[in-house]
C-alpha atoms as a PDB file:
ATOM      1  CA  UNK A   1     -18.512  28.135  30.257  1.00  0.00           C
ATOM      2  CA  UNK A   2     -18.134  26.994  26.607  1.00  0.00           C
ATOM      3  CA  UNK A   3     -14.744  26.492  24.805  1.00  0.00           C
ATOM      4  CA  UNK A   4     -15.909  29.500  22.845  1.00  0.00           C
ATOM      5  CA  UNK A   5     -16.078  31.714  25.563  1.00  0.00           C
ATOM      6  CA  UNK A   6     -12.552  30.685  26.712  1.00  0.00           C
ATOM      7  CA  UNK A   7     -11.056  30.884  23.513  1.00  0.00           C
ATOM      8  CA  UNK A   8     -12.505  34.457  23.276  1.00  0.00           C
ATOM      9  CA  UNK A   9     -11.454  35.208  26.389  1.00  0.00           C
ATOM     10  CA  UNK A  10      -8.037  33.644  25.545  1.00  0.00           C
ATOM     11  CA  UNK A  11      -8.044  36.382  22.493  1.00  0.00           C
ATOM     12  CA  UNK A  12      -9.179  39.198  24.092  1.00  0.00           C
ATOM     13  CA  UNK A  13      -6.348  38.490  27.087  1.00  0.00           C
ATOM     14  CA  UNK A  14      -3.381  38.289  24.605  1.00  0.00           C
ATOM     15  CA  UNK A  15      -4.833  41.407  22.630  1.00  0.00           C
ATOM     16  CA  UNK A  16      -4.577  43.337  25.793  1.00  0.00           C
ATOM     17  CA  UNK A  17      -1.078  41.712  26.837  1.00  0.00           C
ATOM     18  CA  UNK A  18       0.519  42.667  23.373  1.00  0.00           C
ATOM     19  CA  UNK A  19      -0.975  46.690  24.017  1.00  0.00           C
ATOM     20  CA  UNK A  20       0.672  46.702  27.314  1.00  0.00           C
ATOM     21  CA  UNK A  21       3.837  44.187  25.875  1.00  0.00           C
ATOM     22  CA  UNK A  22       4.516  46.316  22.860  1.00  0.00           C
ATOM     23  CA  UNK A  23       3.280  50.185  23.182  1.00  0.00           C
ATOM     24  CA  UNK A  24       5.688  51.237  26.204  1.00  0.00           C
ATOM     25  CA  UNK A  25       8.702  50.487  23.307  1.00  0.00           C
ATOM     26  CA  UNK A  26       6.308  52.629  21.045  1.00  0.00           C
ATOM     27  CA  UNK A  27       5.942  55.144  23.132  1.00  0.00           C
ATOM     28  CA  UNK A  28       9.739  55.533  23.142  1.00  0.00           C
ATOM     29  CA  UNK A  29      10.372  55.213  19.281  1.00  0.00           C
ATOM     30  CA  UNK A  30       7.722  58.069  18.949  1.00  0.00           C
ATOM     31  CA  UNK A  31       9.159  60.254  21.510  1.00  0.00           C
ATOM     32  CA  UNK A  32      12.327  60.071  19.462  1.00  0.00           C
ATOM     33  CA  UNK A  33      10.978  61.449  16.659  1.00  0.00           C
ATOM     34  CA  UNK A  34       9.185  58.355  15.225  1.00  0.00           C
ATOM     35  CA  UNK A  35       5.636  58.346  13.268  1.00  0.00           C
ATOM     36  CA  UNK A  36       3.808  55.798  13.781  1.00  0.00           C
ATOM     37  CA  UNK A  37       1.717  56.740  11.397  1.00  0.00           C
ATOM     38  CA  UNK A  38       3.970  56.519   8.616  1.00  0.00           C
ATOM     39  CA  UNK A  39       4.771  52.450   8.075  1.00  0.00           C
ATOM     40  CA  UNK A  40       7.848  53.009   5.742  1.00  0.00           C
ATOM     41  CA  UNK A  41      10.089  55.104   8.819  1.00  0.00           C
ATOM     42  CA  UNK A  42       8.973  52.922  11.418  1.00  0.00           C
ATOM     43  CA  UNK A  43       9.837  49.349  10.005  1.00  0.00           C
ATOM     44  CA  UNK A  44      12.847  51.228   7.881  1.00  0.00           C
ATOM     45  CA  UNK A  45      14.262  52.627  11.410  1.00  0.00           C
ATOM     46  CA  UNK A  46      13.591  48.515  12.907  1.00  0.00           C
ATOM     47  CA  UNK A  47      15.500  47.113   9.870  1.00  0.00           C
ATOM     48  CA  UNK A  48      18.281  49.164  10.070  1.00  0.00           C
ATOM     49  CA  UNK A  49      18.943  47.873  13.383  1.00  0.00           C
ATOM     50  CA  UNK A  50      20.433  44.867  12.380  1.00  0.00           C
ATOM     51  CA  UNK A  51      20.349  41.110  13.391  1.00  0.00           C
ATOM     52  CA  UNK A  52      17.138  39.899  14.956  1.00  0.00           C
ATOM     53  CA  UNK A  53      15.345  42.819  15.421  1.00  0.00           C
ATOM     54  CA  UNK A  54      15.567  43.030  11.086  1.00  0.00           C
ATOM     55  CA  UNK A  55      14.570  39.012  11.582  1.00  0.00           C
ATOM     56  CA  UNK A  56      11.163  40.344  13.006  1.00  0.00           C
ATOM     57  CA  UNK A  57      10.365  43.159  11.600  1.00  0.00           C
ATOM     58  CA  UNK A  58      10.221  41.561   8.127  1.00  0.00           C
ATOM     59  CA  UNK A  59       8.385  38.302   9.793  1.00  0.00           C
ATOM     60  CA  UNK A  60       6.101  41.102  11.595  1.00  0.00           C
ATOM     61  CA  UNK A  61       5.725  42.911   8.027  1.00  0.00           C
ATOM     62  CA  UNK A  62       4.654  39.744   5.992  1.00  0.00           C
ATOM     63  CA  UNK A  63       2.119  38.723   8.698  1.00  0.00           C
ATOM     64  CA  UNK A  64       0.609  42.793   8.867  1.00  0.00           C
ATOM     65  CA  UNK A  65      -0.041  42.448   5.183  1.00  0.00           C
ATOM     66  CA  UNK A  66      -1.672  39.062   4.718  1.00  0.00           C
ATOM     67  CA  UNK A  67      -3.853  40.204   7.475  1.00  0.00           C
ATOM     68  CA  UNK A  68      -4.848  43.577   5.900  1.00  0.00           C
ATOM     69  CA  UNK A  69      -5.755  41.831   2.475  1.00  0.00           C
ATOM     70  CA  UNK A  70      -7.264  38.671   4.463  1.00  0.00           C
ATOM     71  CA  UNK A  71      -9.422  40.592   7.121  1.00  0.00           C
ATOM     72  CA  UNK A  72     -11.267  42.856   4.552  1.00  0.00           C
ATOM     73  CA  UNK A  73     -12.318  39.987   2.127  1.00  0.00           C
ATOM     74  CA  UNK A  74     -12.721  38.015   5.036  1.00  0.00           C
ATOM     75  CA  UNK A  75     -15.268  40.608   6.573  1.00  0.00           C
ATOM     76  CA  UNK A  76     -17.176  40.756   3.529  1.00  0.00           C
ATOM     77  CA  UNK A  77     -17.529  37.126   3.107  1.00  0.00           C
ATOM     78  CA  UNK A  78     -18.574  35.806   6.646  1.00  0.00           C
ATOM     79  CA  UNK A  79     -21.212  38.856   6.015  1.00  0.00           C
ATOM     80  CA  UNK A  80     -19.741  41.817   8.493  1.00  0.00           C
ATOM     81  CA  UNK A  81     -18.973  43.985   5.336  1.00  0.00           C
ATOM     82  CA  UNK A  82     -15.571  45.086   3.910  1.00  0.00           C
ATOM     83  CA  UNK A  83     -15.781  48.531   5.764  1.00  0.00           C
ATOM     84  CA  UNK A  84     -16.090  46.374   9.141  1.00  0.00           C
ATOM     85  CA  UNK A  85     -12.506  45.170   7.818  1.00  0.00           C
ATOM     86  CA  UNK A  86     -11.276  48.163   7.047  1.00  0.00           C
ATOM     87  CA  UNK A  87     -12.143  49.283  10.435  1.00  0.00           C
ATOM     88  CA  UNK A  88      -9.503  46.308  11.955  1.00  0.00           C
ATOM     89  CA  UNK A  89      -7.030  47.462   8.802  1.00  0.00           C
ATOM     90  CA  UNK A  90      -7.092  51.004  10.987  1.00  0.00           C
ATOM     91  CA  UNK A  91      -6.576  49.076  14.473  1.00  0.00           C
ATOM     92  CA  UNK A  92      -3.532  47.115  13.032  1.00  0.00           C
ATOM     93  CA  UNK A  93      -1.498  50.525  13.006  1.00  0.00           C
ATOM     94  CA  UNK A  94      -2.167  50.798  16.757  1.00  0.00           C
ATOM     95  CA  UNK A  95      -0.764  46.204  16.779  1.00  0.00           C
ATOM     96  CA  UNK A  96      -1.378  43.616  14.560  1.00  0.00           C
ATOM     97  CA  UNK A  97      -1.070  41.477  17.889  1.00  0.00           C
ATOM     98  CA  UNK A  98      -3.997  43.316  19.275  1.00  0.00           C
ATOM     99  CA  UNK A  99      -6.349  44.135  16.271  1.00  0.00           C
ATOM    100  CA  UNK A 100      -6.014  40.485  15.070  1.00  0.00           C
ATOM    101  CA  UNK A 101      -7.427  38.671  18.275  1.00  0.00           C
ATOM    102  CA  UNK A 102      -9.730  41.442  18.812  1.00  0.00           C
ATOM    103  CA  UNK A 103     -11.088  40.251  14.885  1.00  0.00           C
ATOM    104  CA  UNK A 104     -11.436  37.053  15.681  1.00  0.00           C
ATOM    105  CA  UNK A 105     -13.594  37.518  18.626  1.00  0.00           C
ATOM    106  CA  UNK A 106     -16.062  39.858  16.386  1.00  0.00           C
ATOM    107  CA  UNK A 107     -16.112  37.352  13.616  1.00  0.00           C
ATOM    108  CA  UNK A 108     -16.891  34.780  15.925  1.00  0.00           C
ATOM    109  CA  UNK A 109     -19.254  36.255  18.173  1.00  0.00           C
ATOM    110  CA  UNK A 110     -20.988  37.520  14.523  1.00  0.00           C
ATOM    111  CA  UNK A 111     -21.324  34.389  12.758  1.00  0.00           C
ATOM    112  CA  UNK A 112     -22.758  33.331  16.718  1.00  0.00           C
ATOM    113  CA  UNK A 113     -25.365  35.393  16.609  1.00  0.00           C
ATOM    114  CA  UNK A 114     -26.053  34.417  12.484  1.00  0.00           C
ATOM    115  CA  UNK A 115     -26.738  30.973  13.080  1.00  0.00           C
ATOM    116  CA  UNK A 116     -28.972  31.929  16.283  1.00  0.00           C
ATOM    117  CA  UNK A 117     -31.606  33.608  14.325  1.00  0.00           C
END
């Protein structure tokens, strides 16, 4: 087993932890009316609770946008096309914490098969 297989692994793990980590609290928020959907009520509702939870949702908000401007020009670069990053833009709604991982196994297991053939 190579160290890029574990680190994949390693990434595909913690993508699947933060689903199952994060969603049940999601699940919640939306059955109390949330949209998660709609960016502006759902870190406006985590700000207004105060304290910590305002502490990470604006460390949380930084992060979501560097990676939706990163992962698109990022895509295109490394050859996998802007619309391949677009595609991860769409899975950050569902978690940053999973559709970030889950990128970095694509890109790697891409630029893999690039320098195979």
């Amino acid at each position: 087993m190579t160290s890029s297989t574990i680190r994949q692994g390693f990434f595909i793990l913690i993508g699947i932890a933060a689903l199952f980590l994060t969603w049940p609290y999601a699940i919640q928020w939306i059955q109390a009316g949330g949209n998660i959907l709609n960016p502006v009520t759902f870190f406006s509702d985590a700000i207004n609770a105060g304290g910590t939870a305002a502490f990470l949702t604006f460390d949380l908000l930084v992060v979501w946008i560097v990676f939706m401007v990163w992962v698109v020009g990022d895509a295109a670069k490394v050859g996998l096309g802007a619309r391949t990053g677009w595609v991860f833009v769409a899975l950050s709604f569902i978690g940053v914490s999973m559709a970030f991982p889950f990128y970095l196994v694509y890109r790697e297991r891409f630029l893999a098969k690039q320098n195979q053939g």
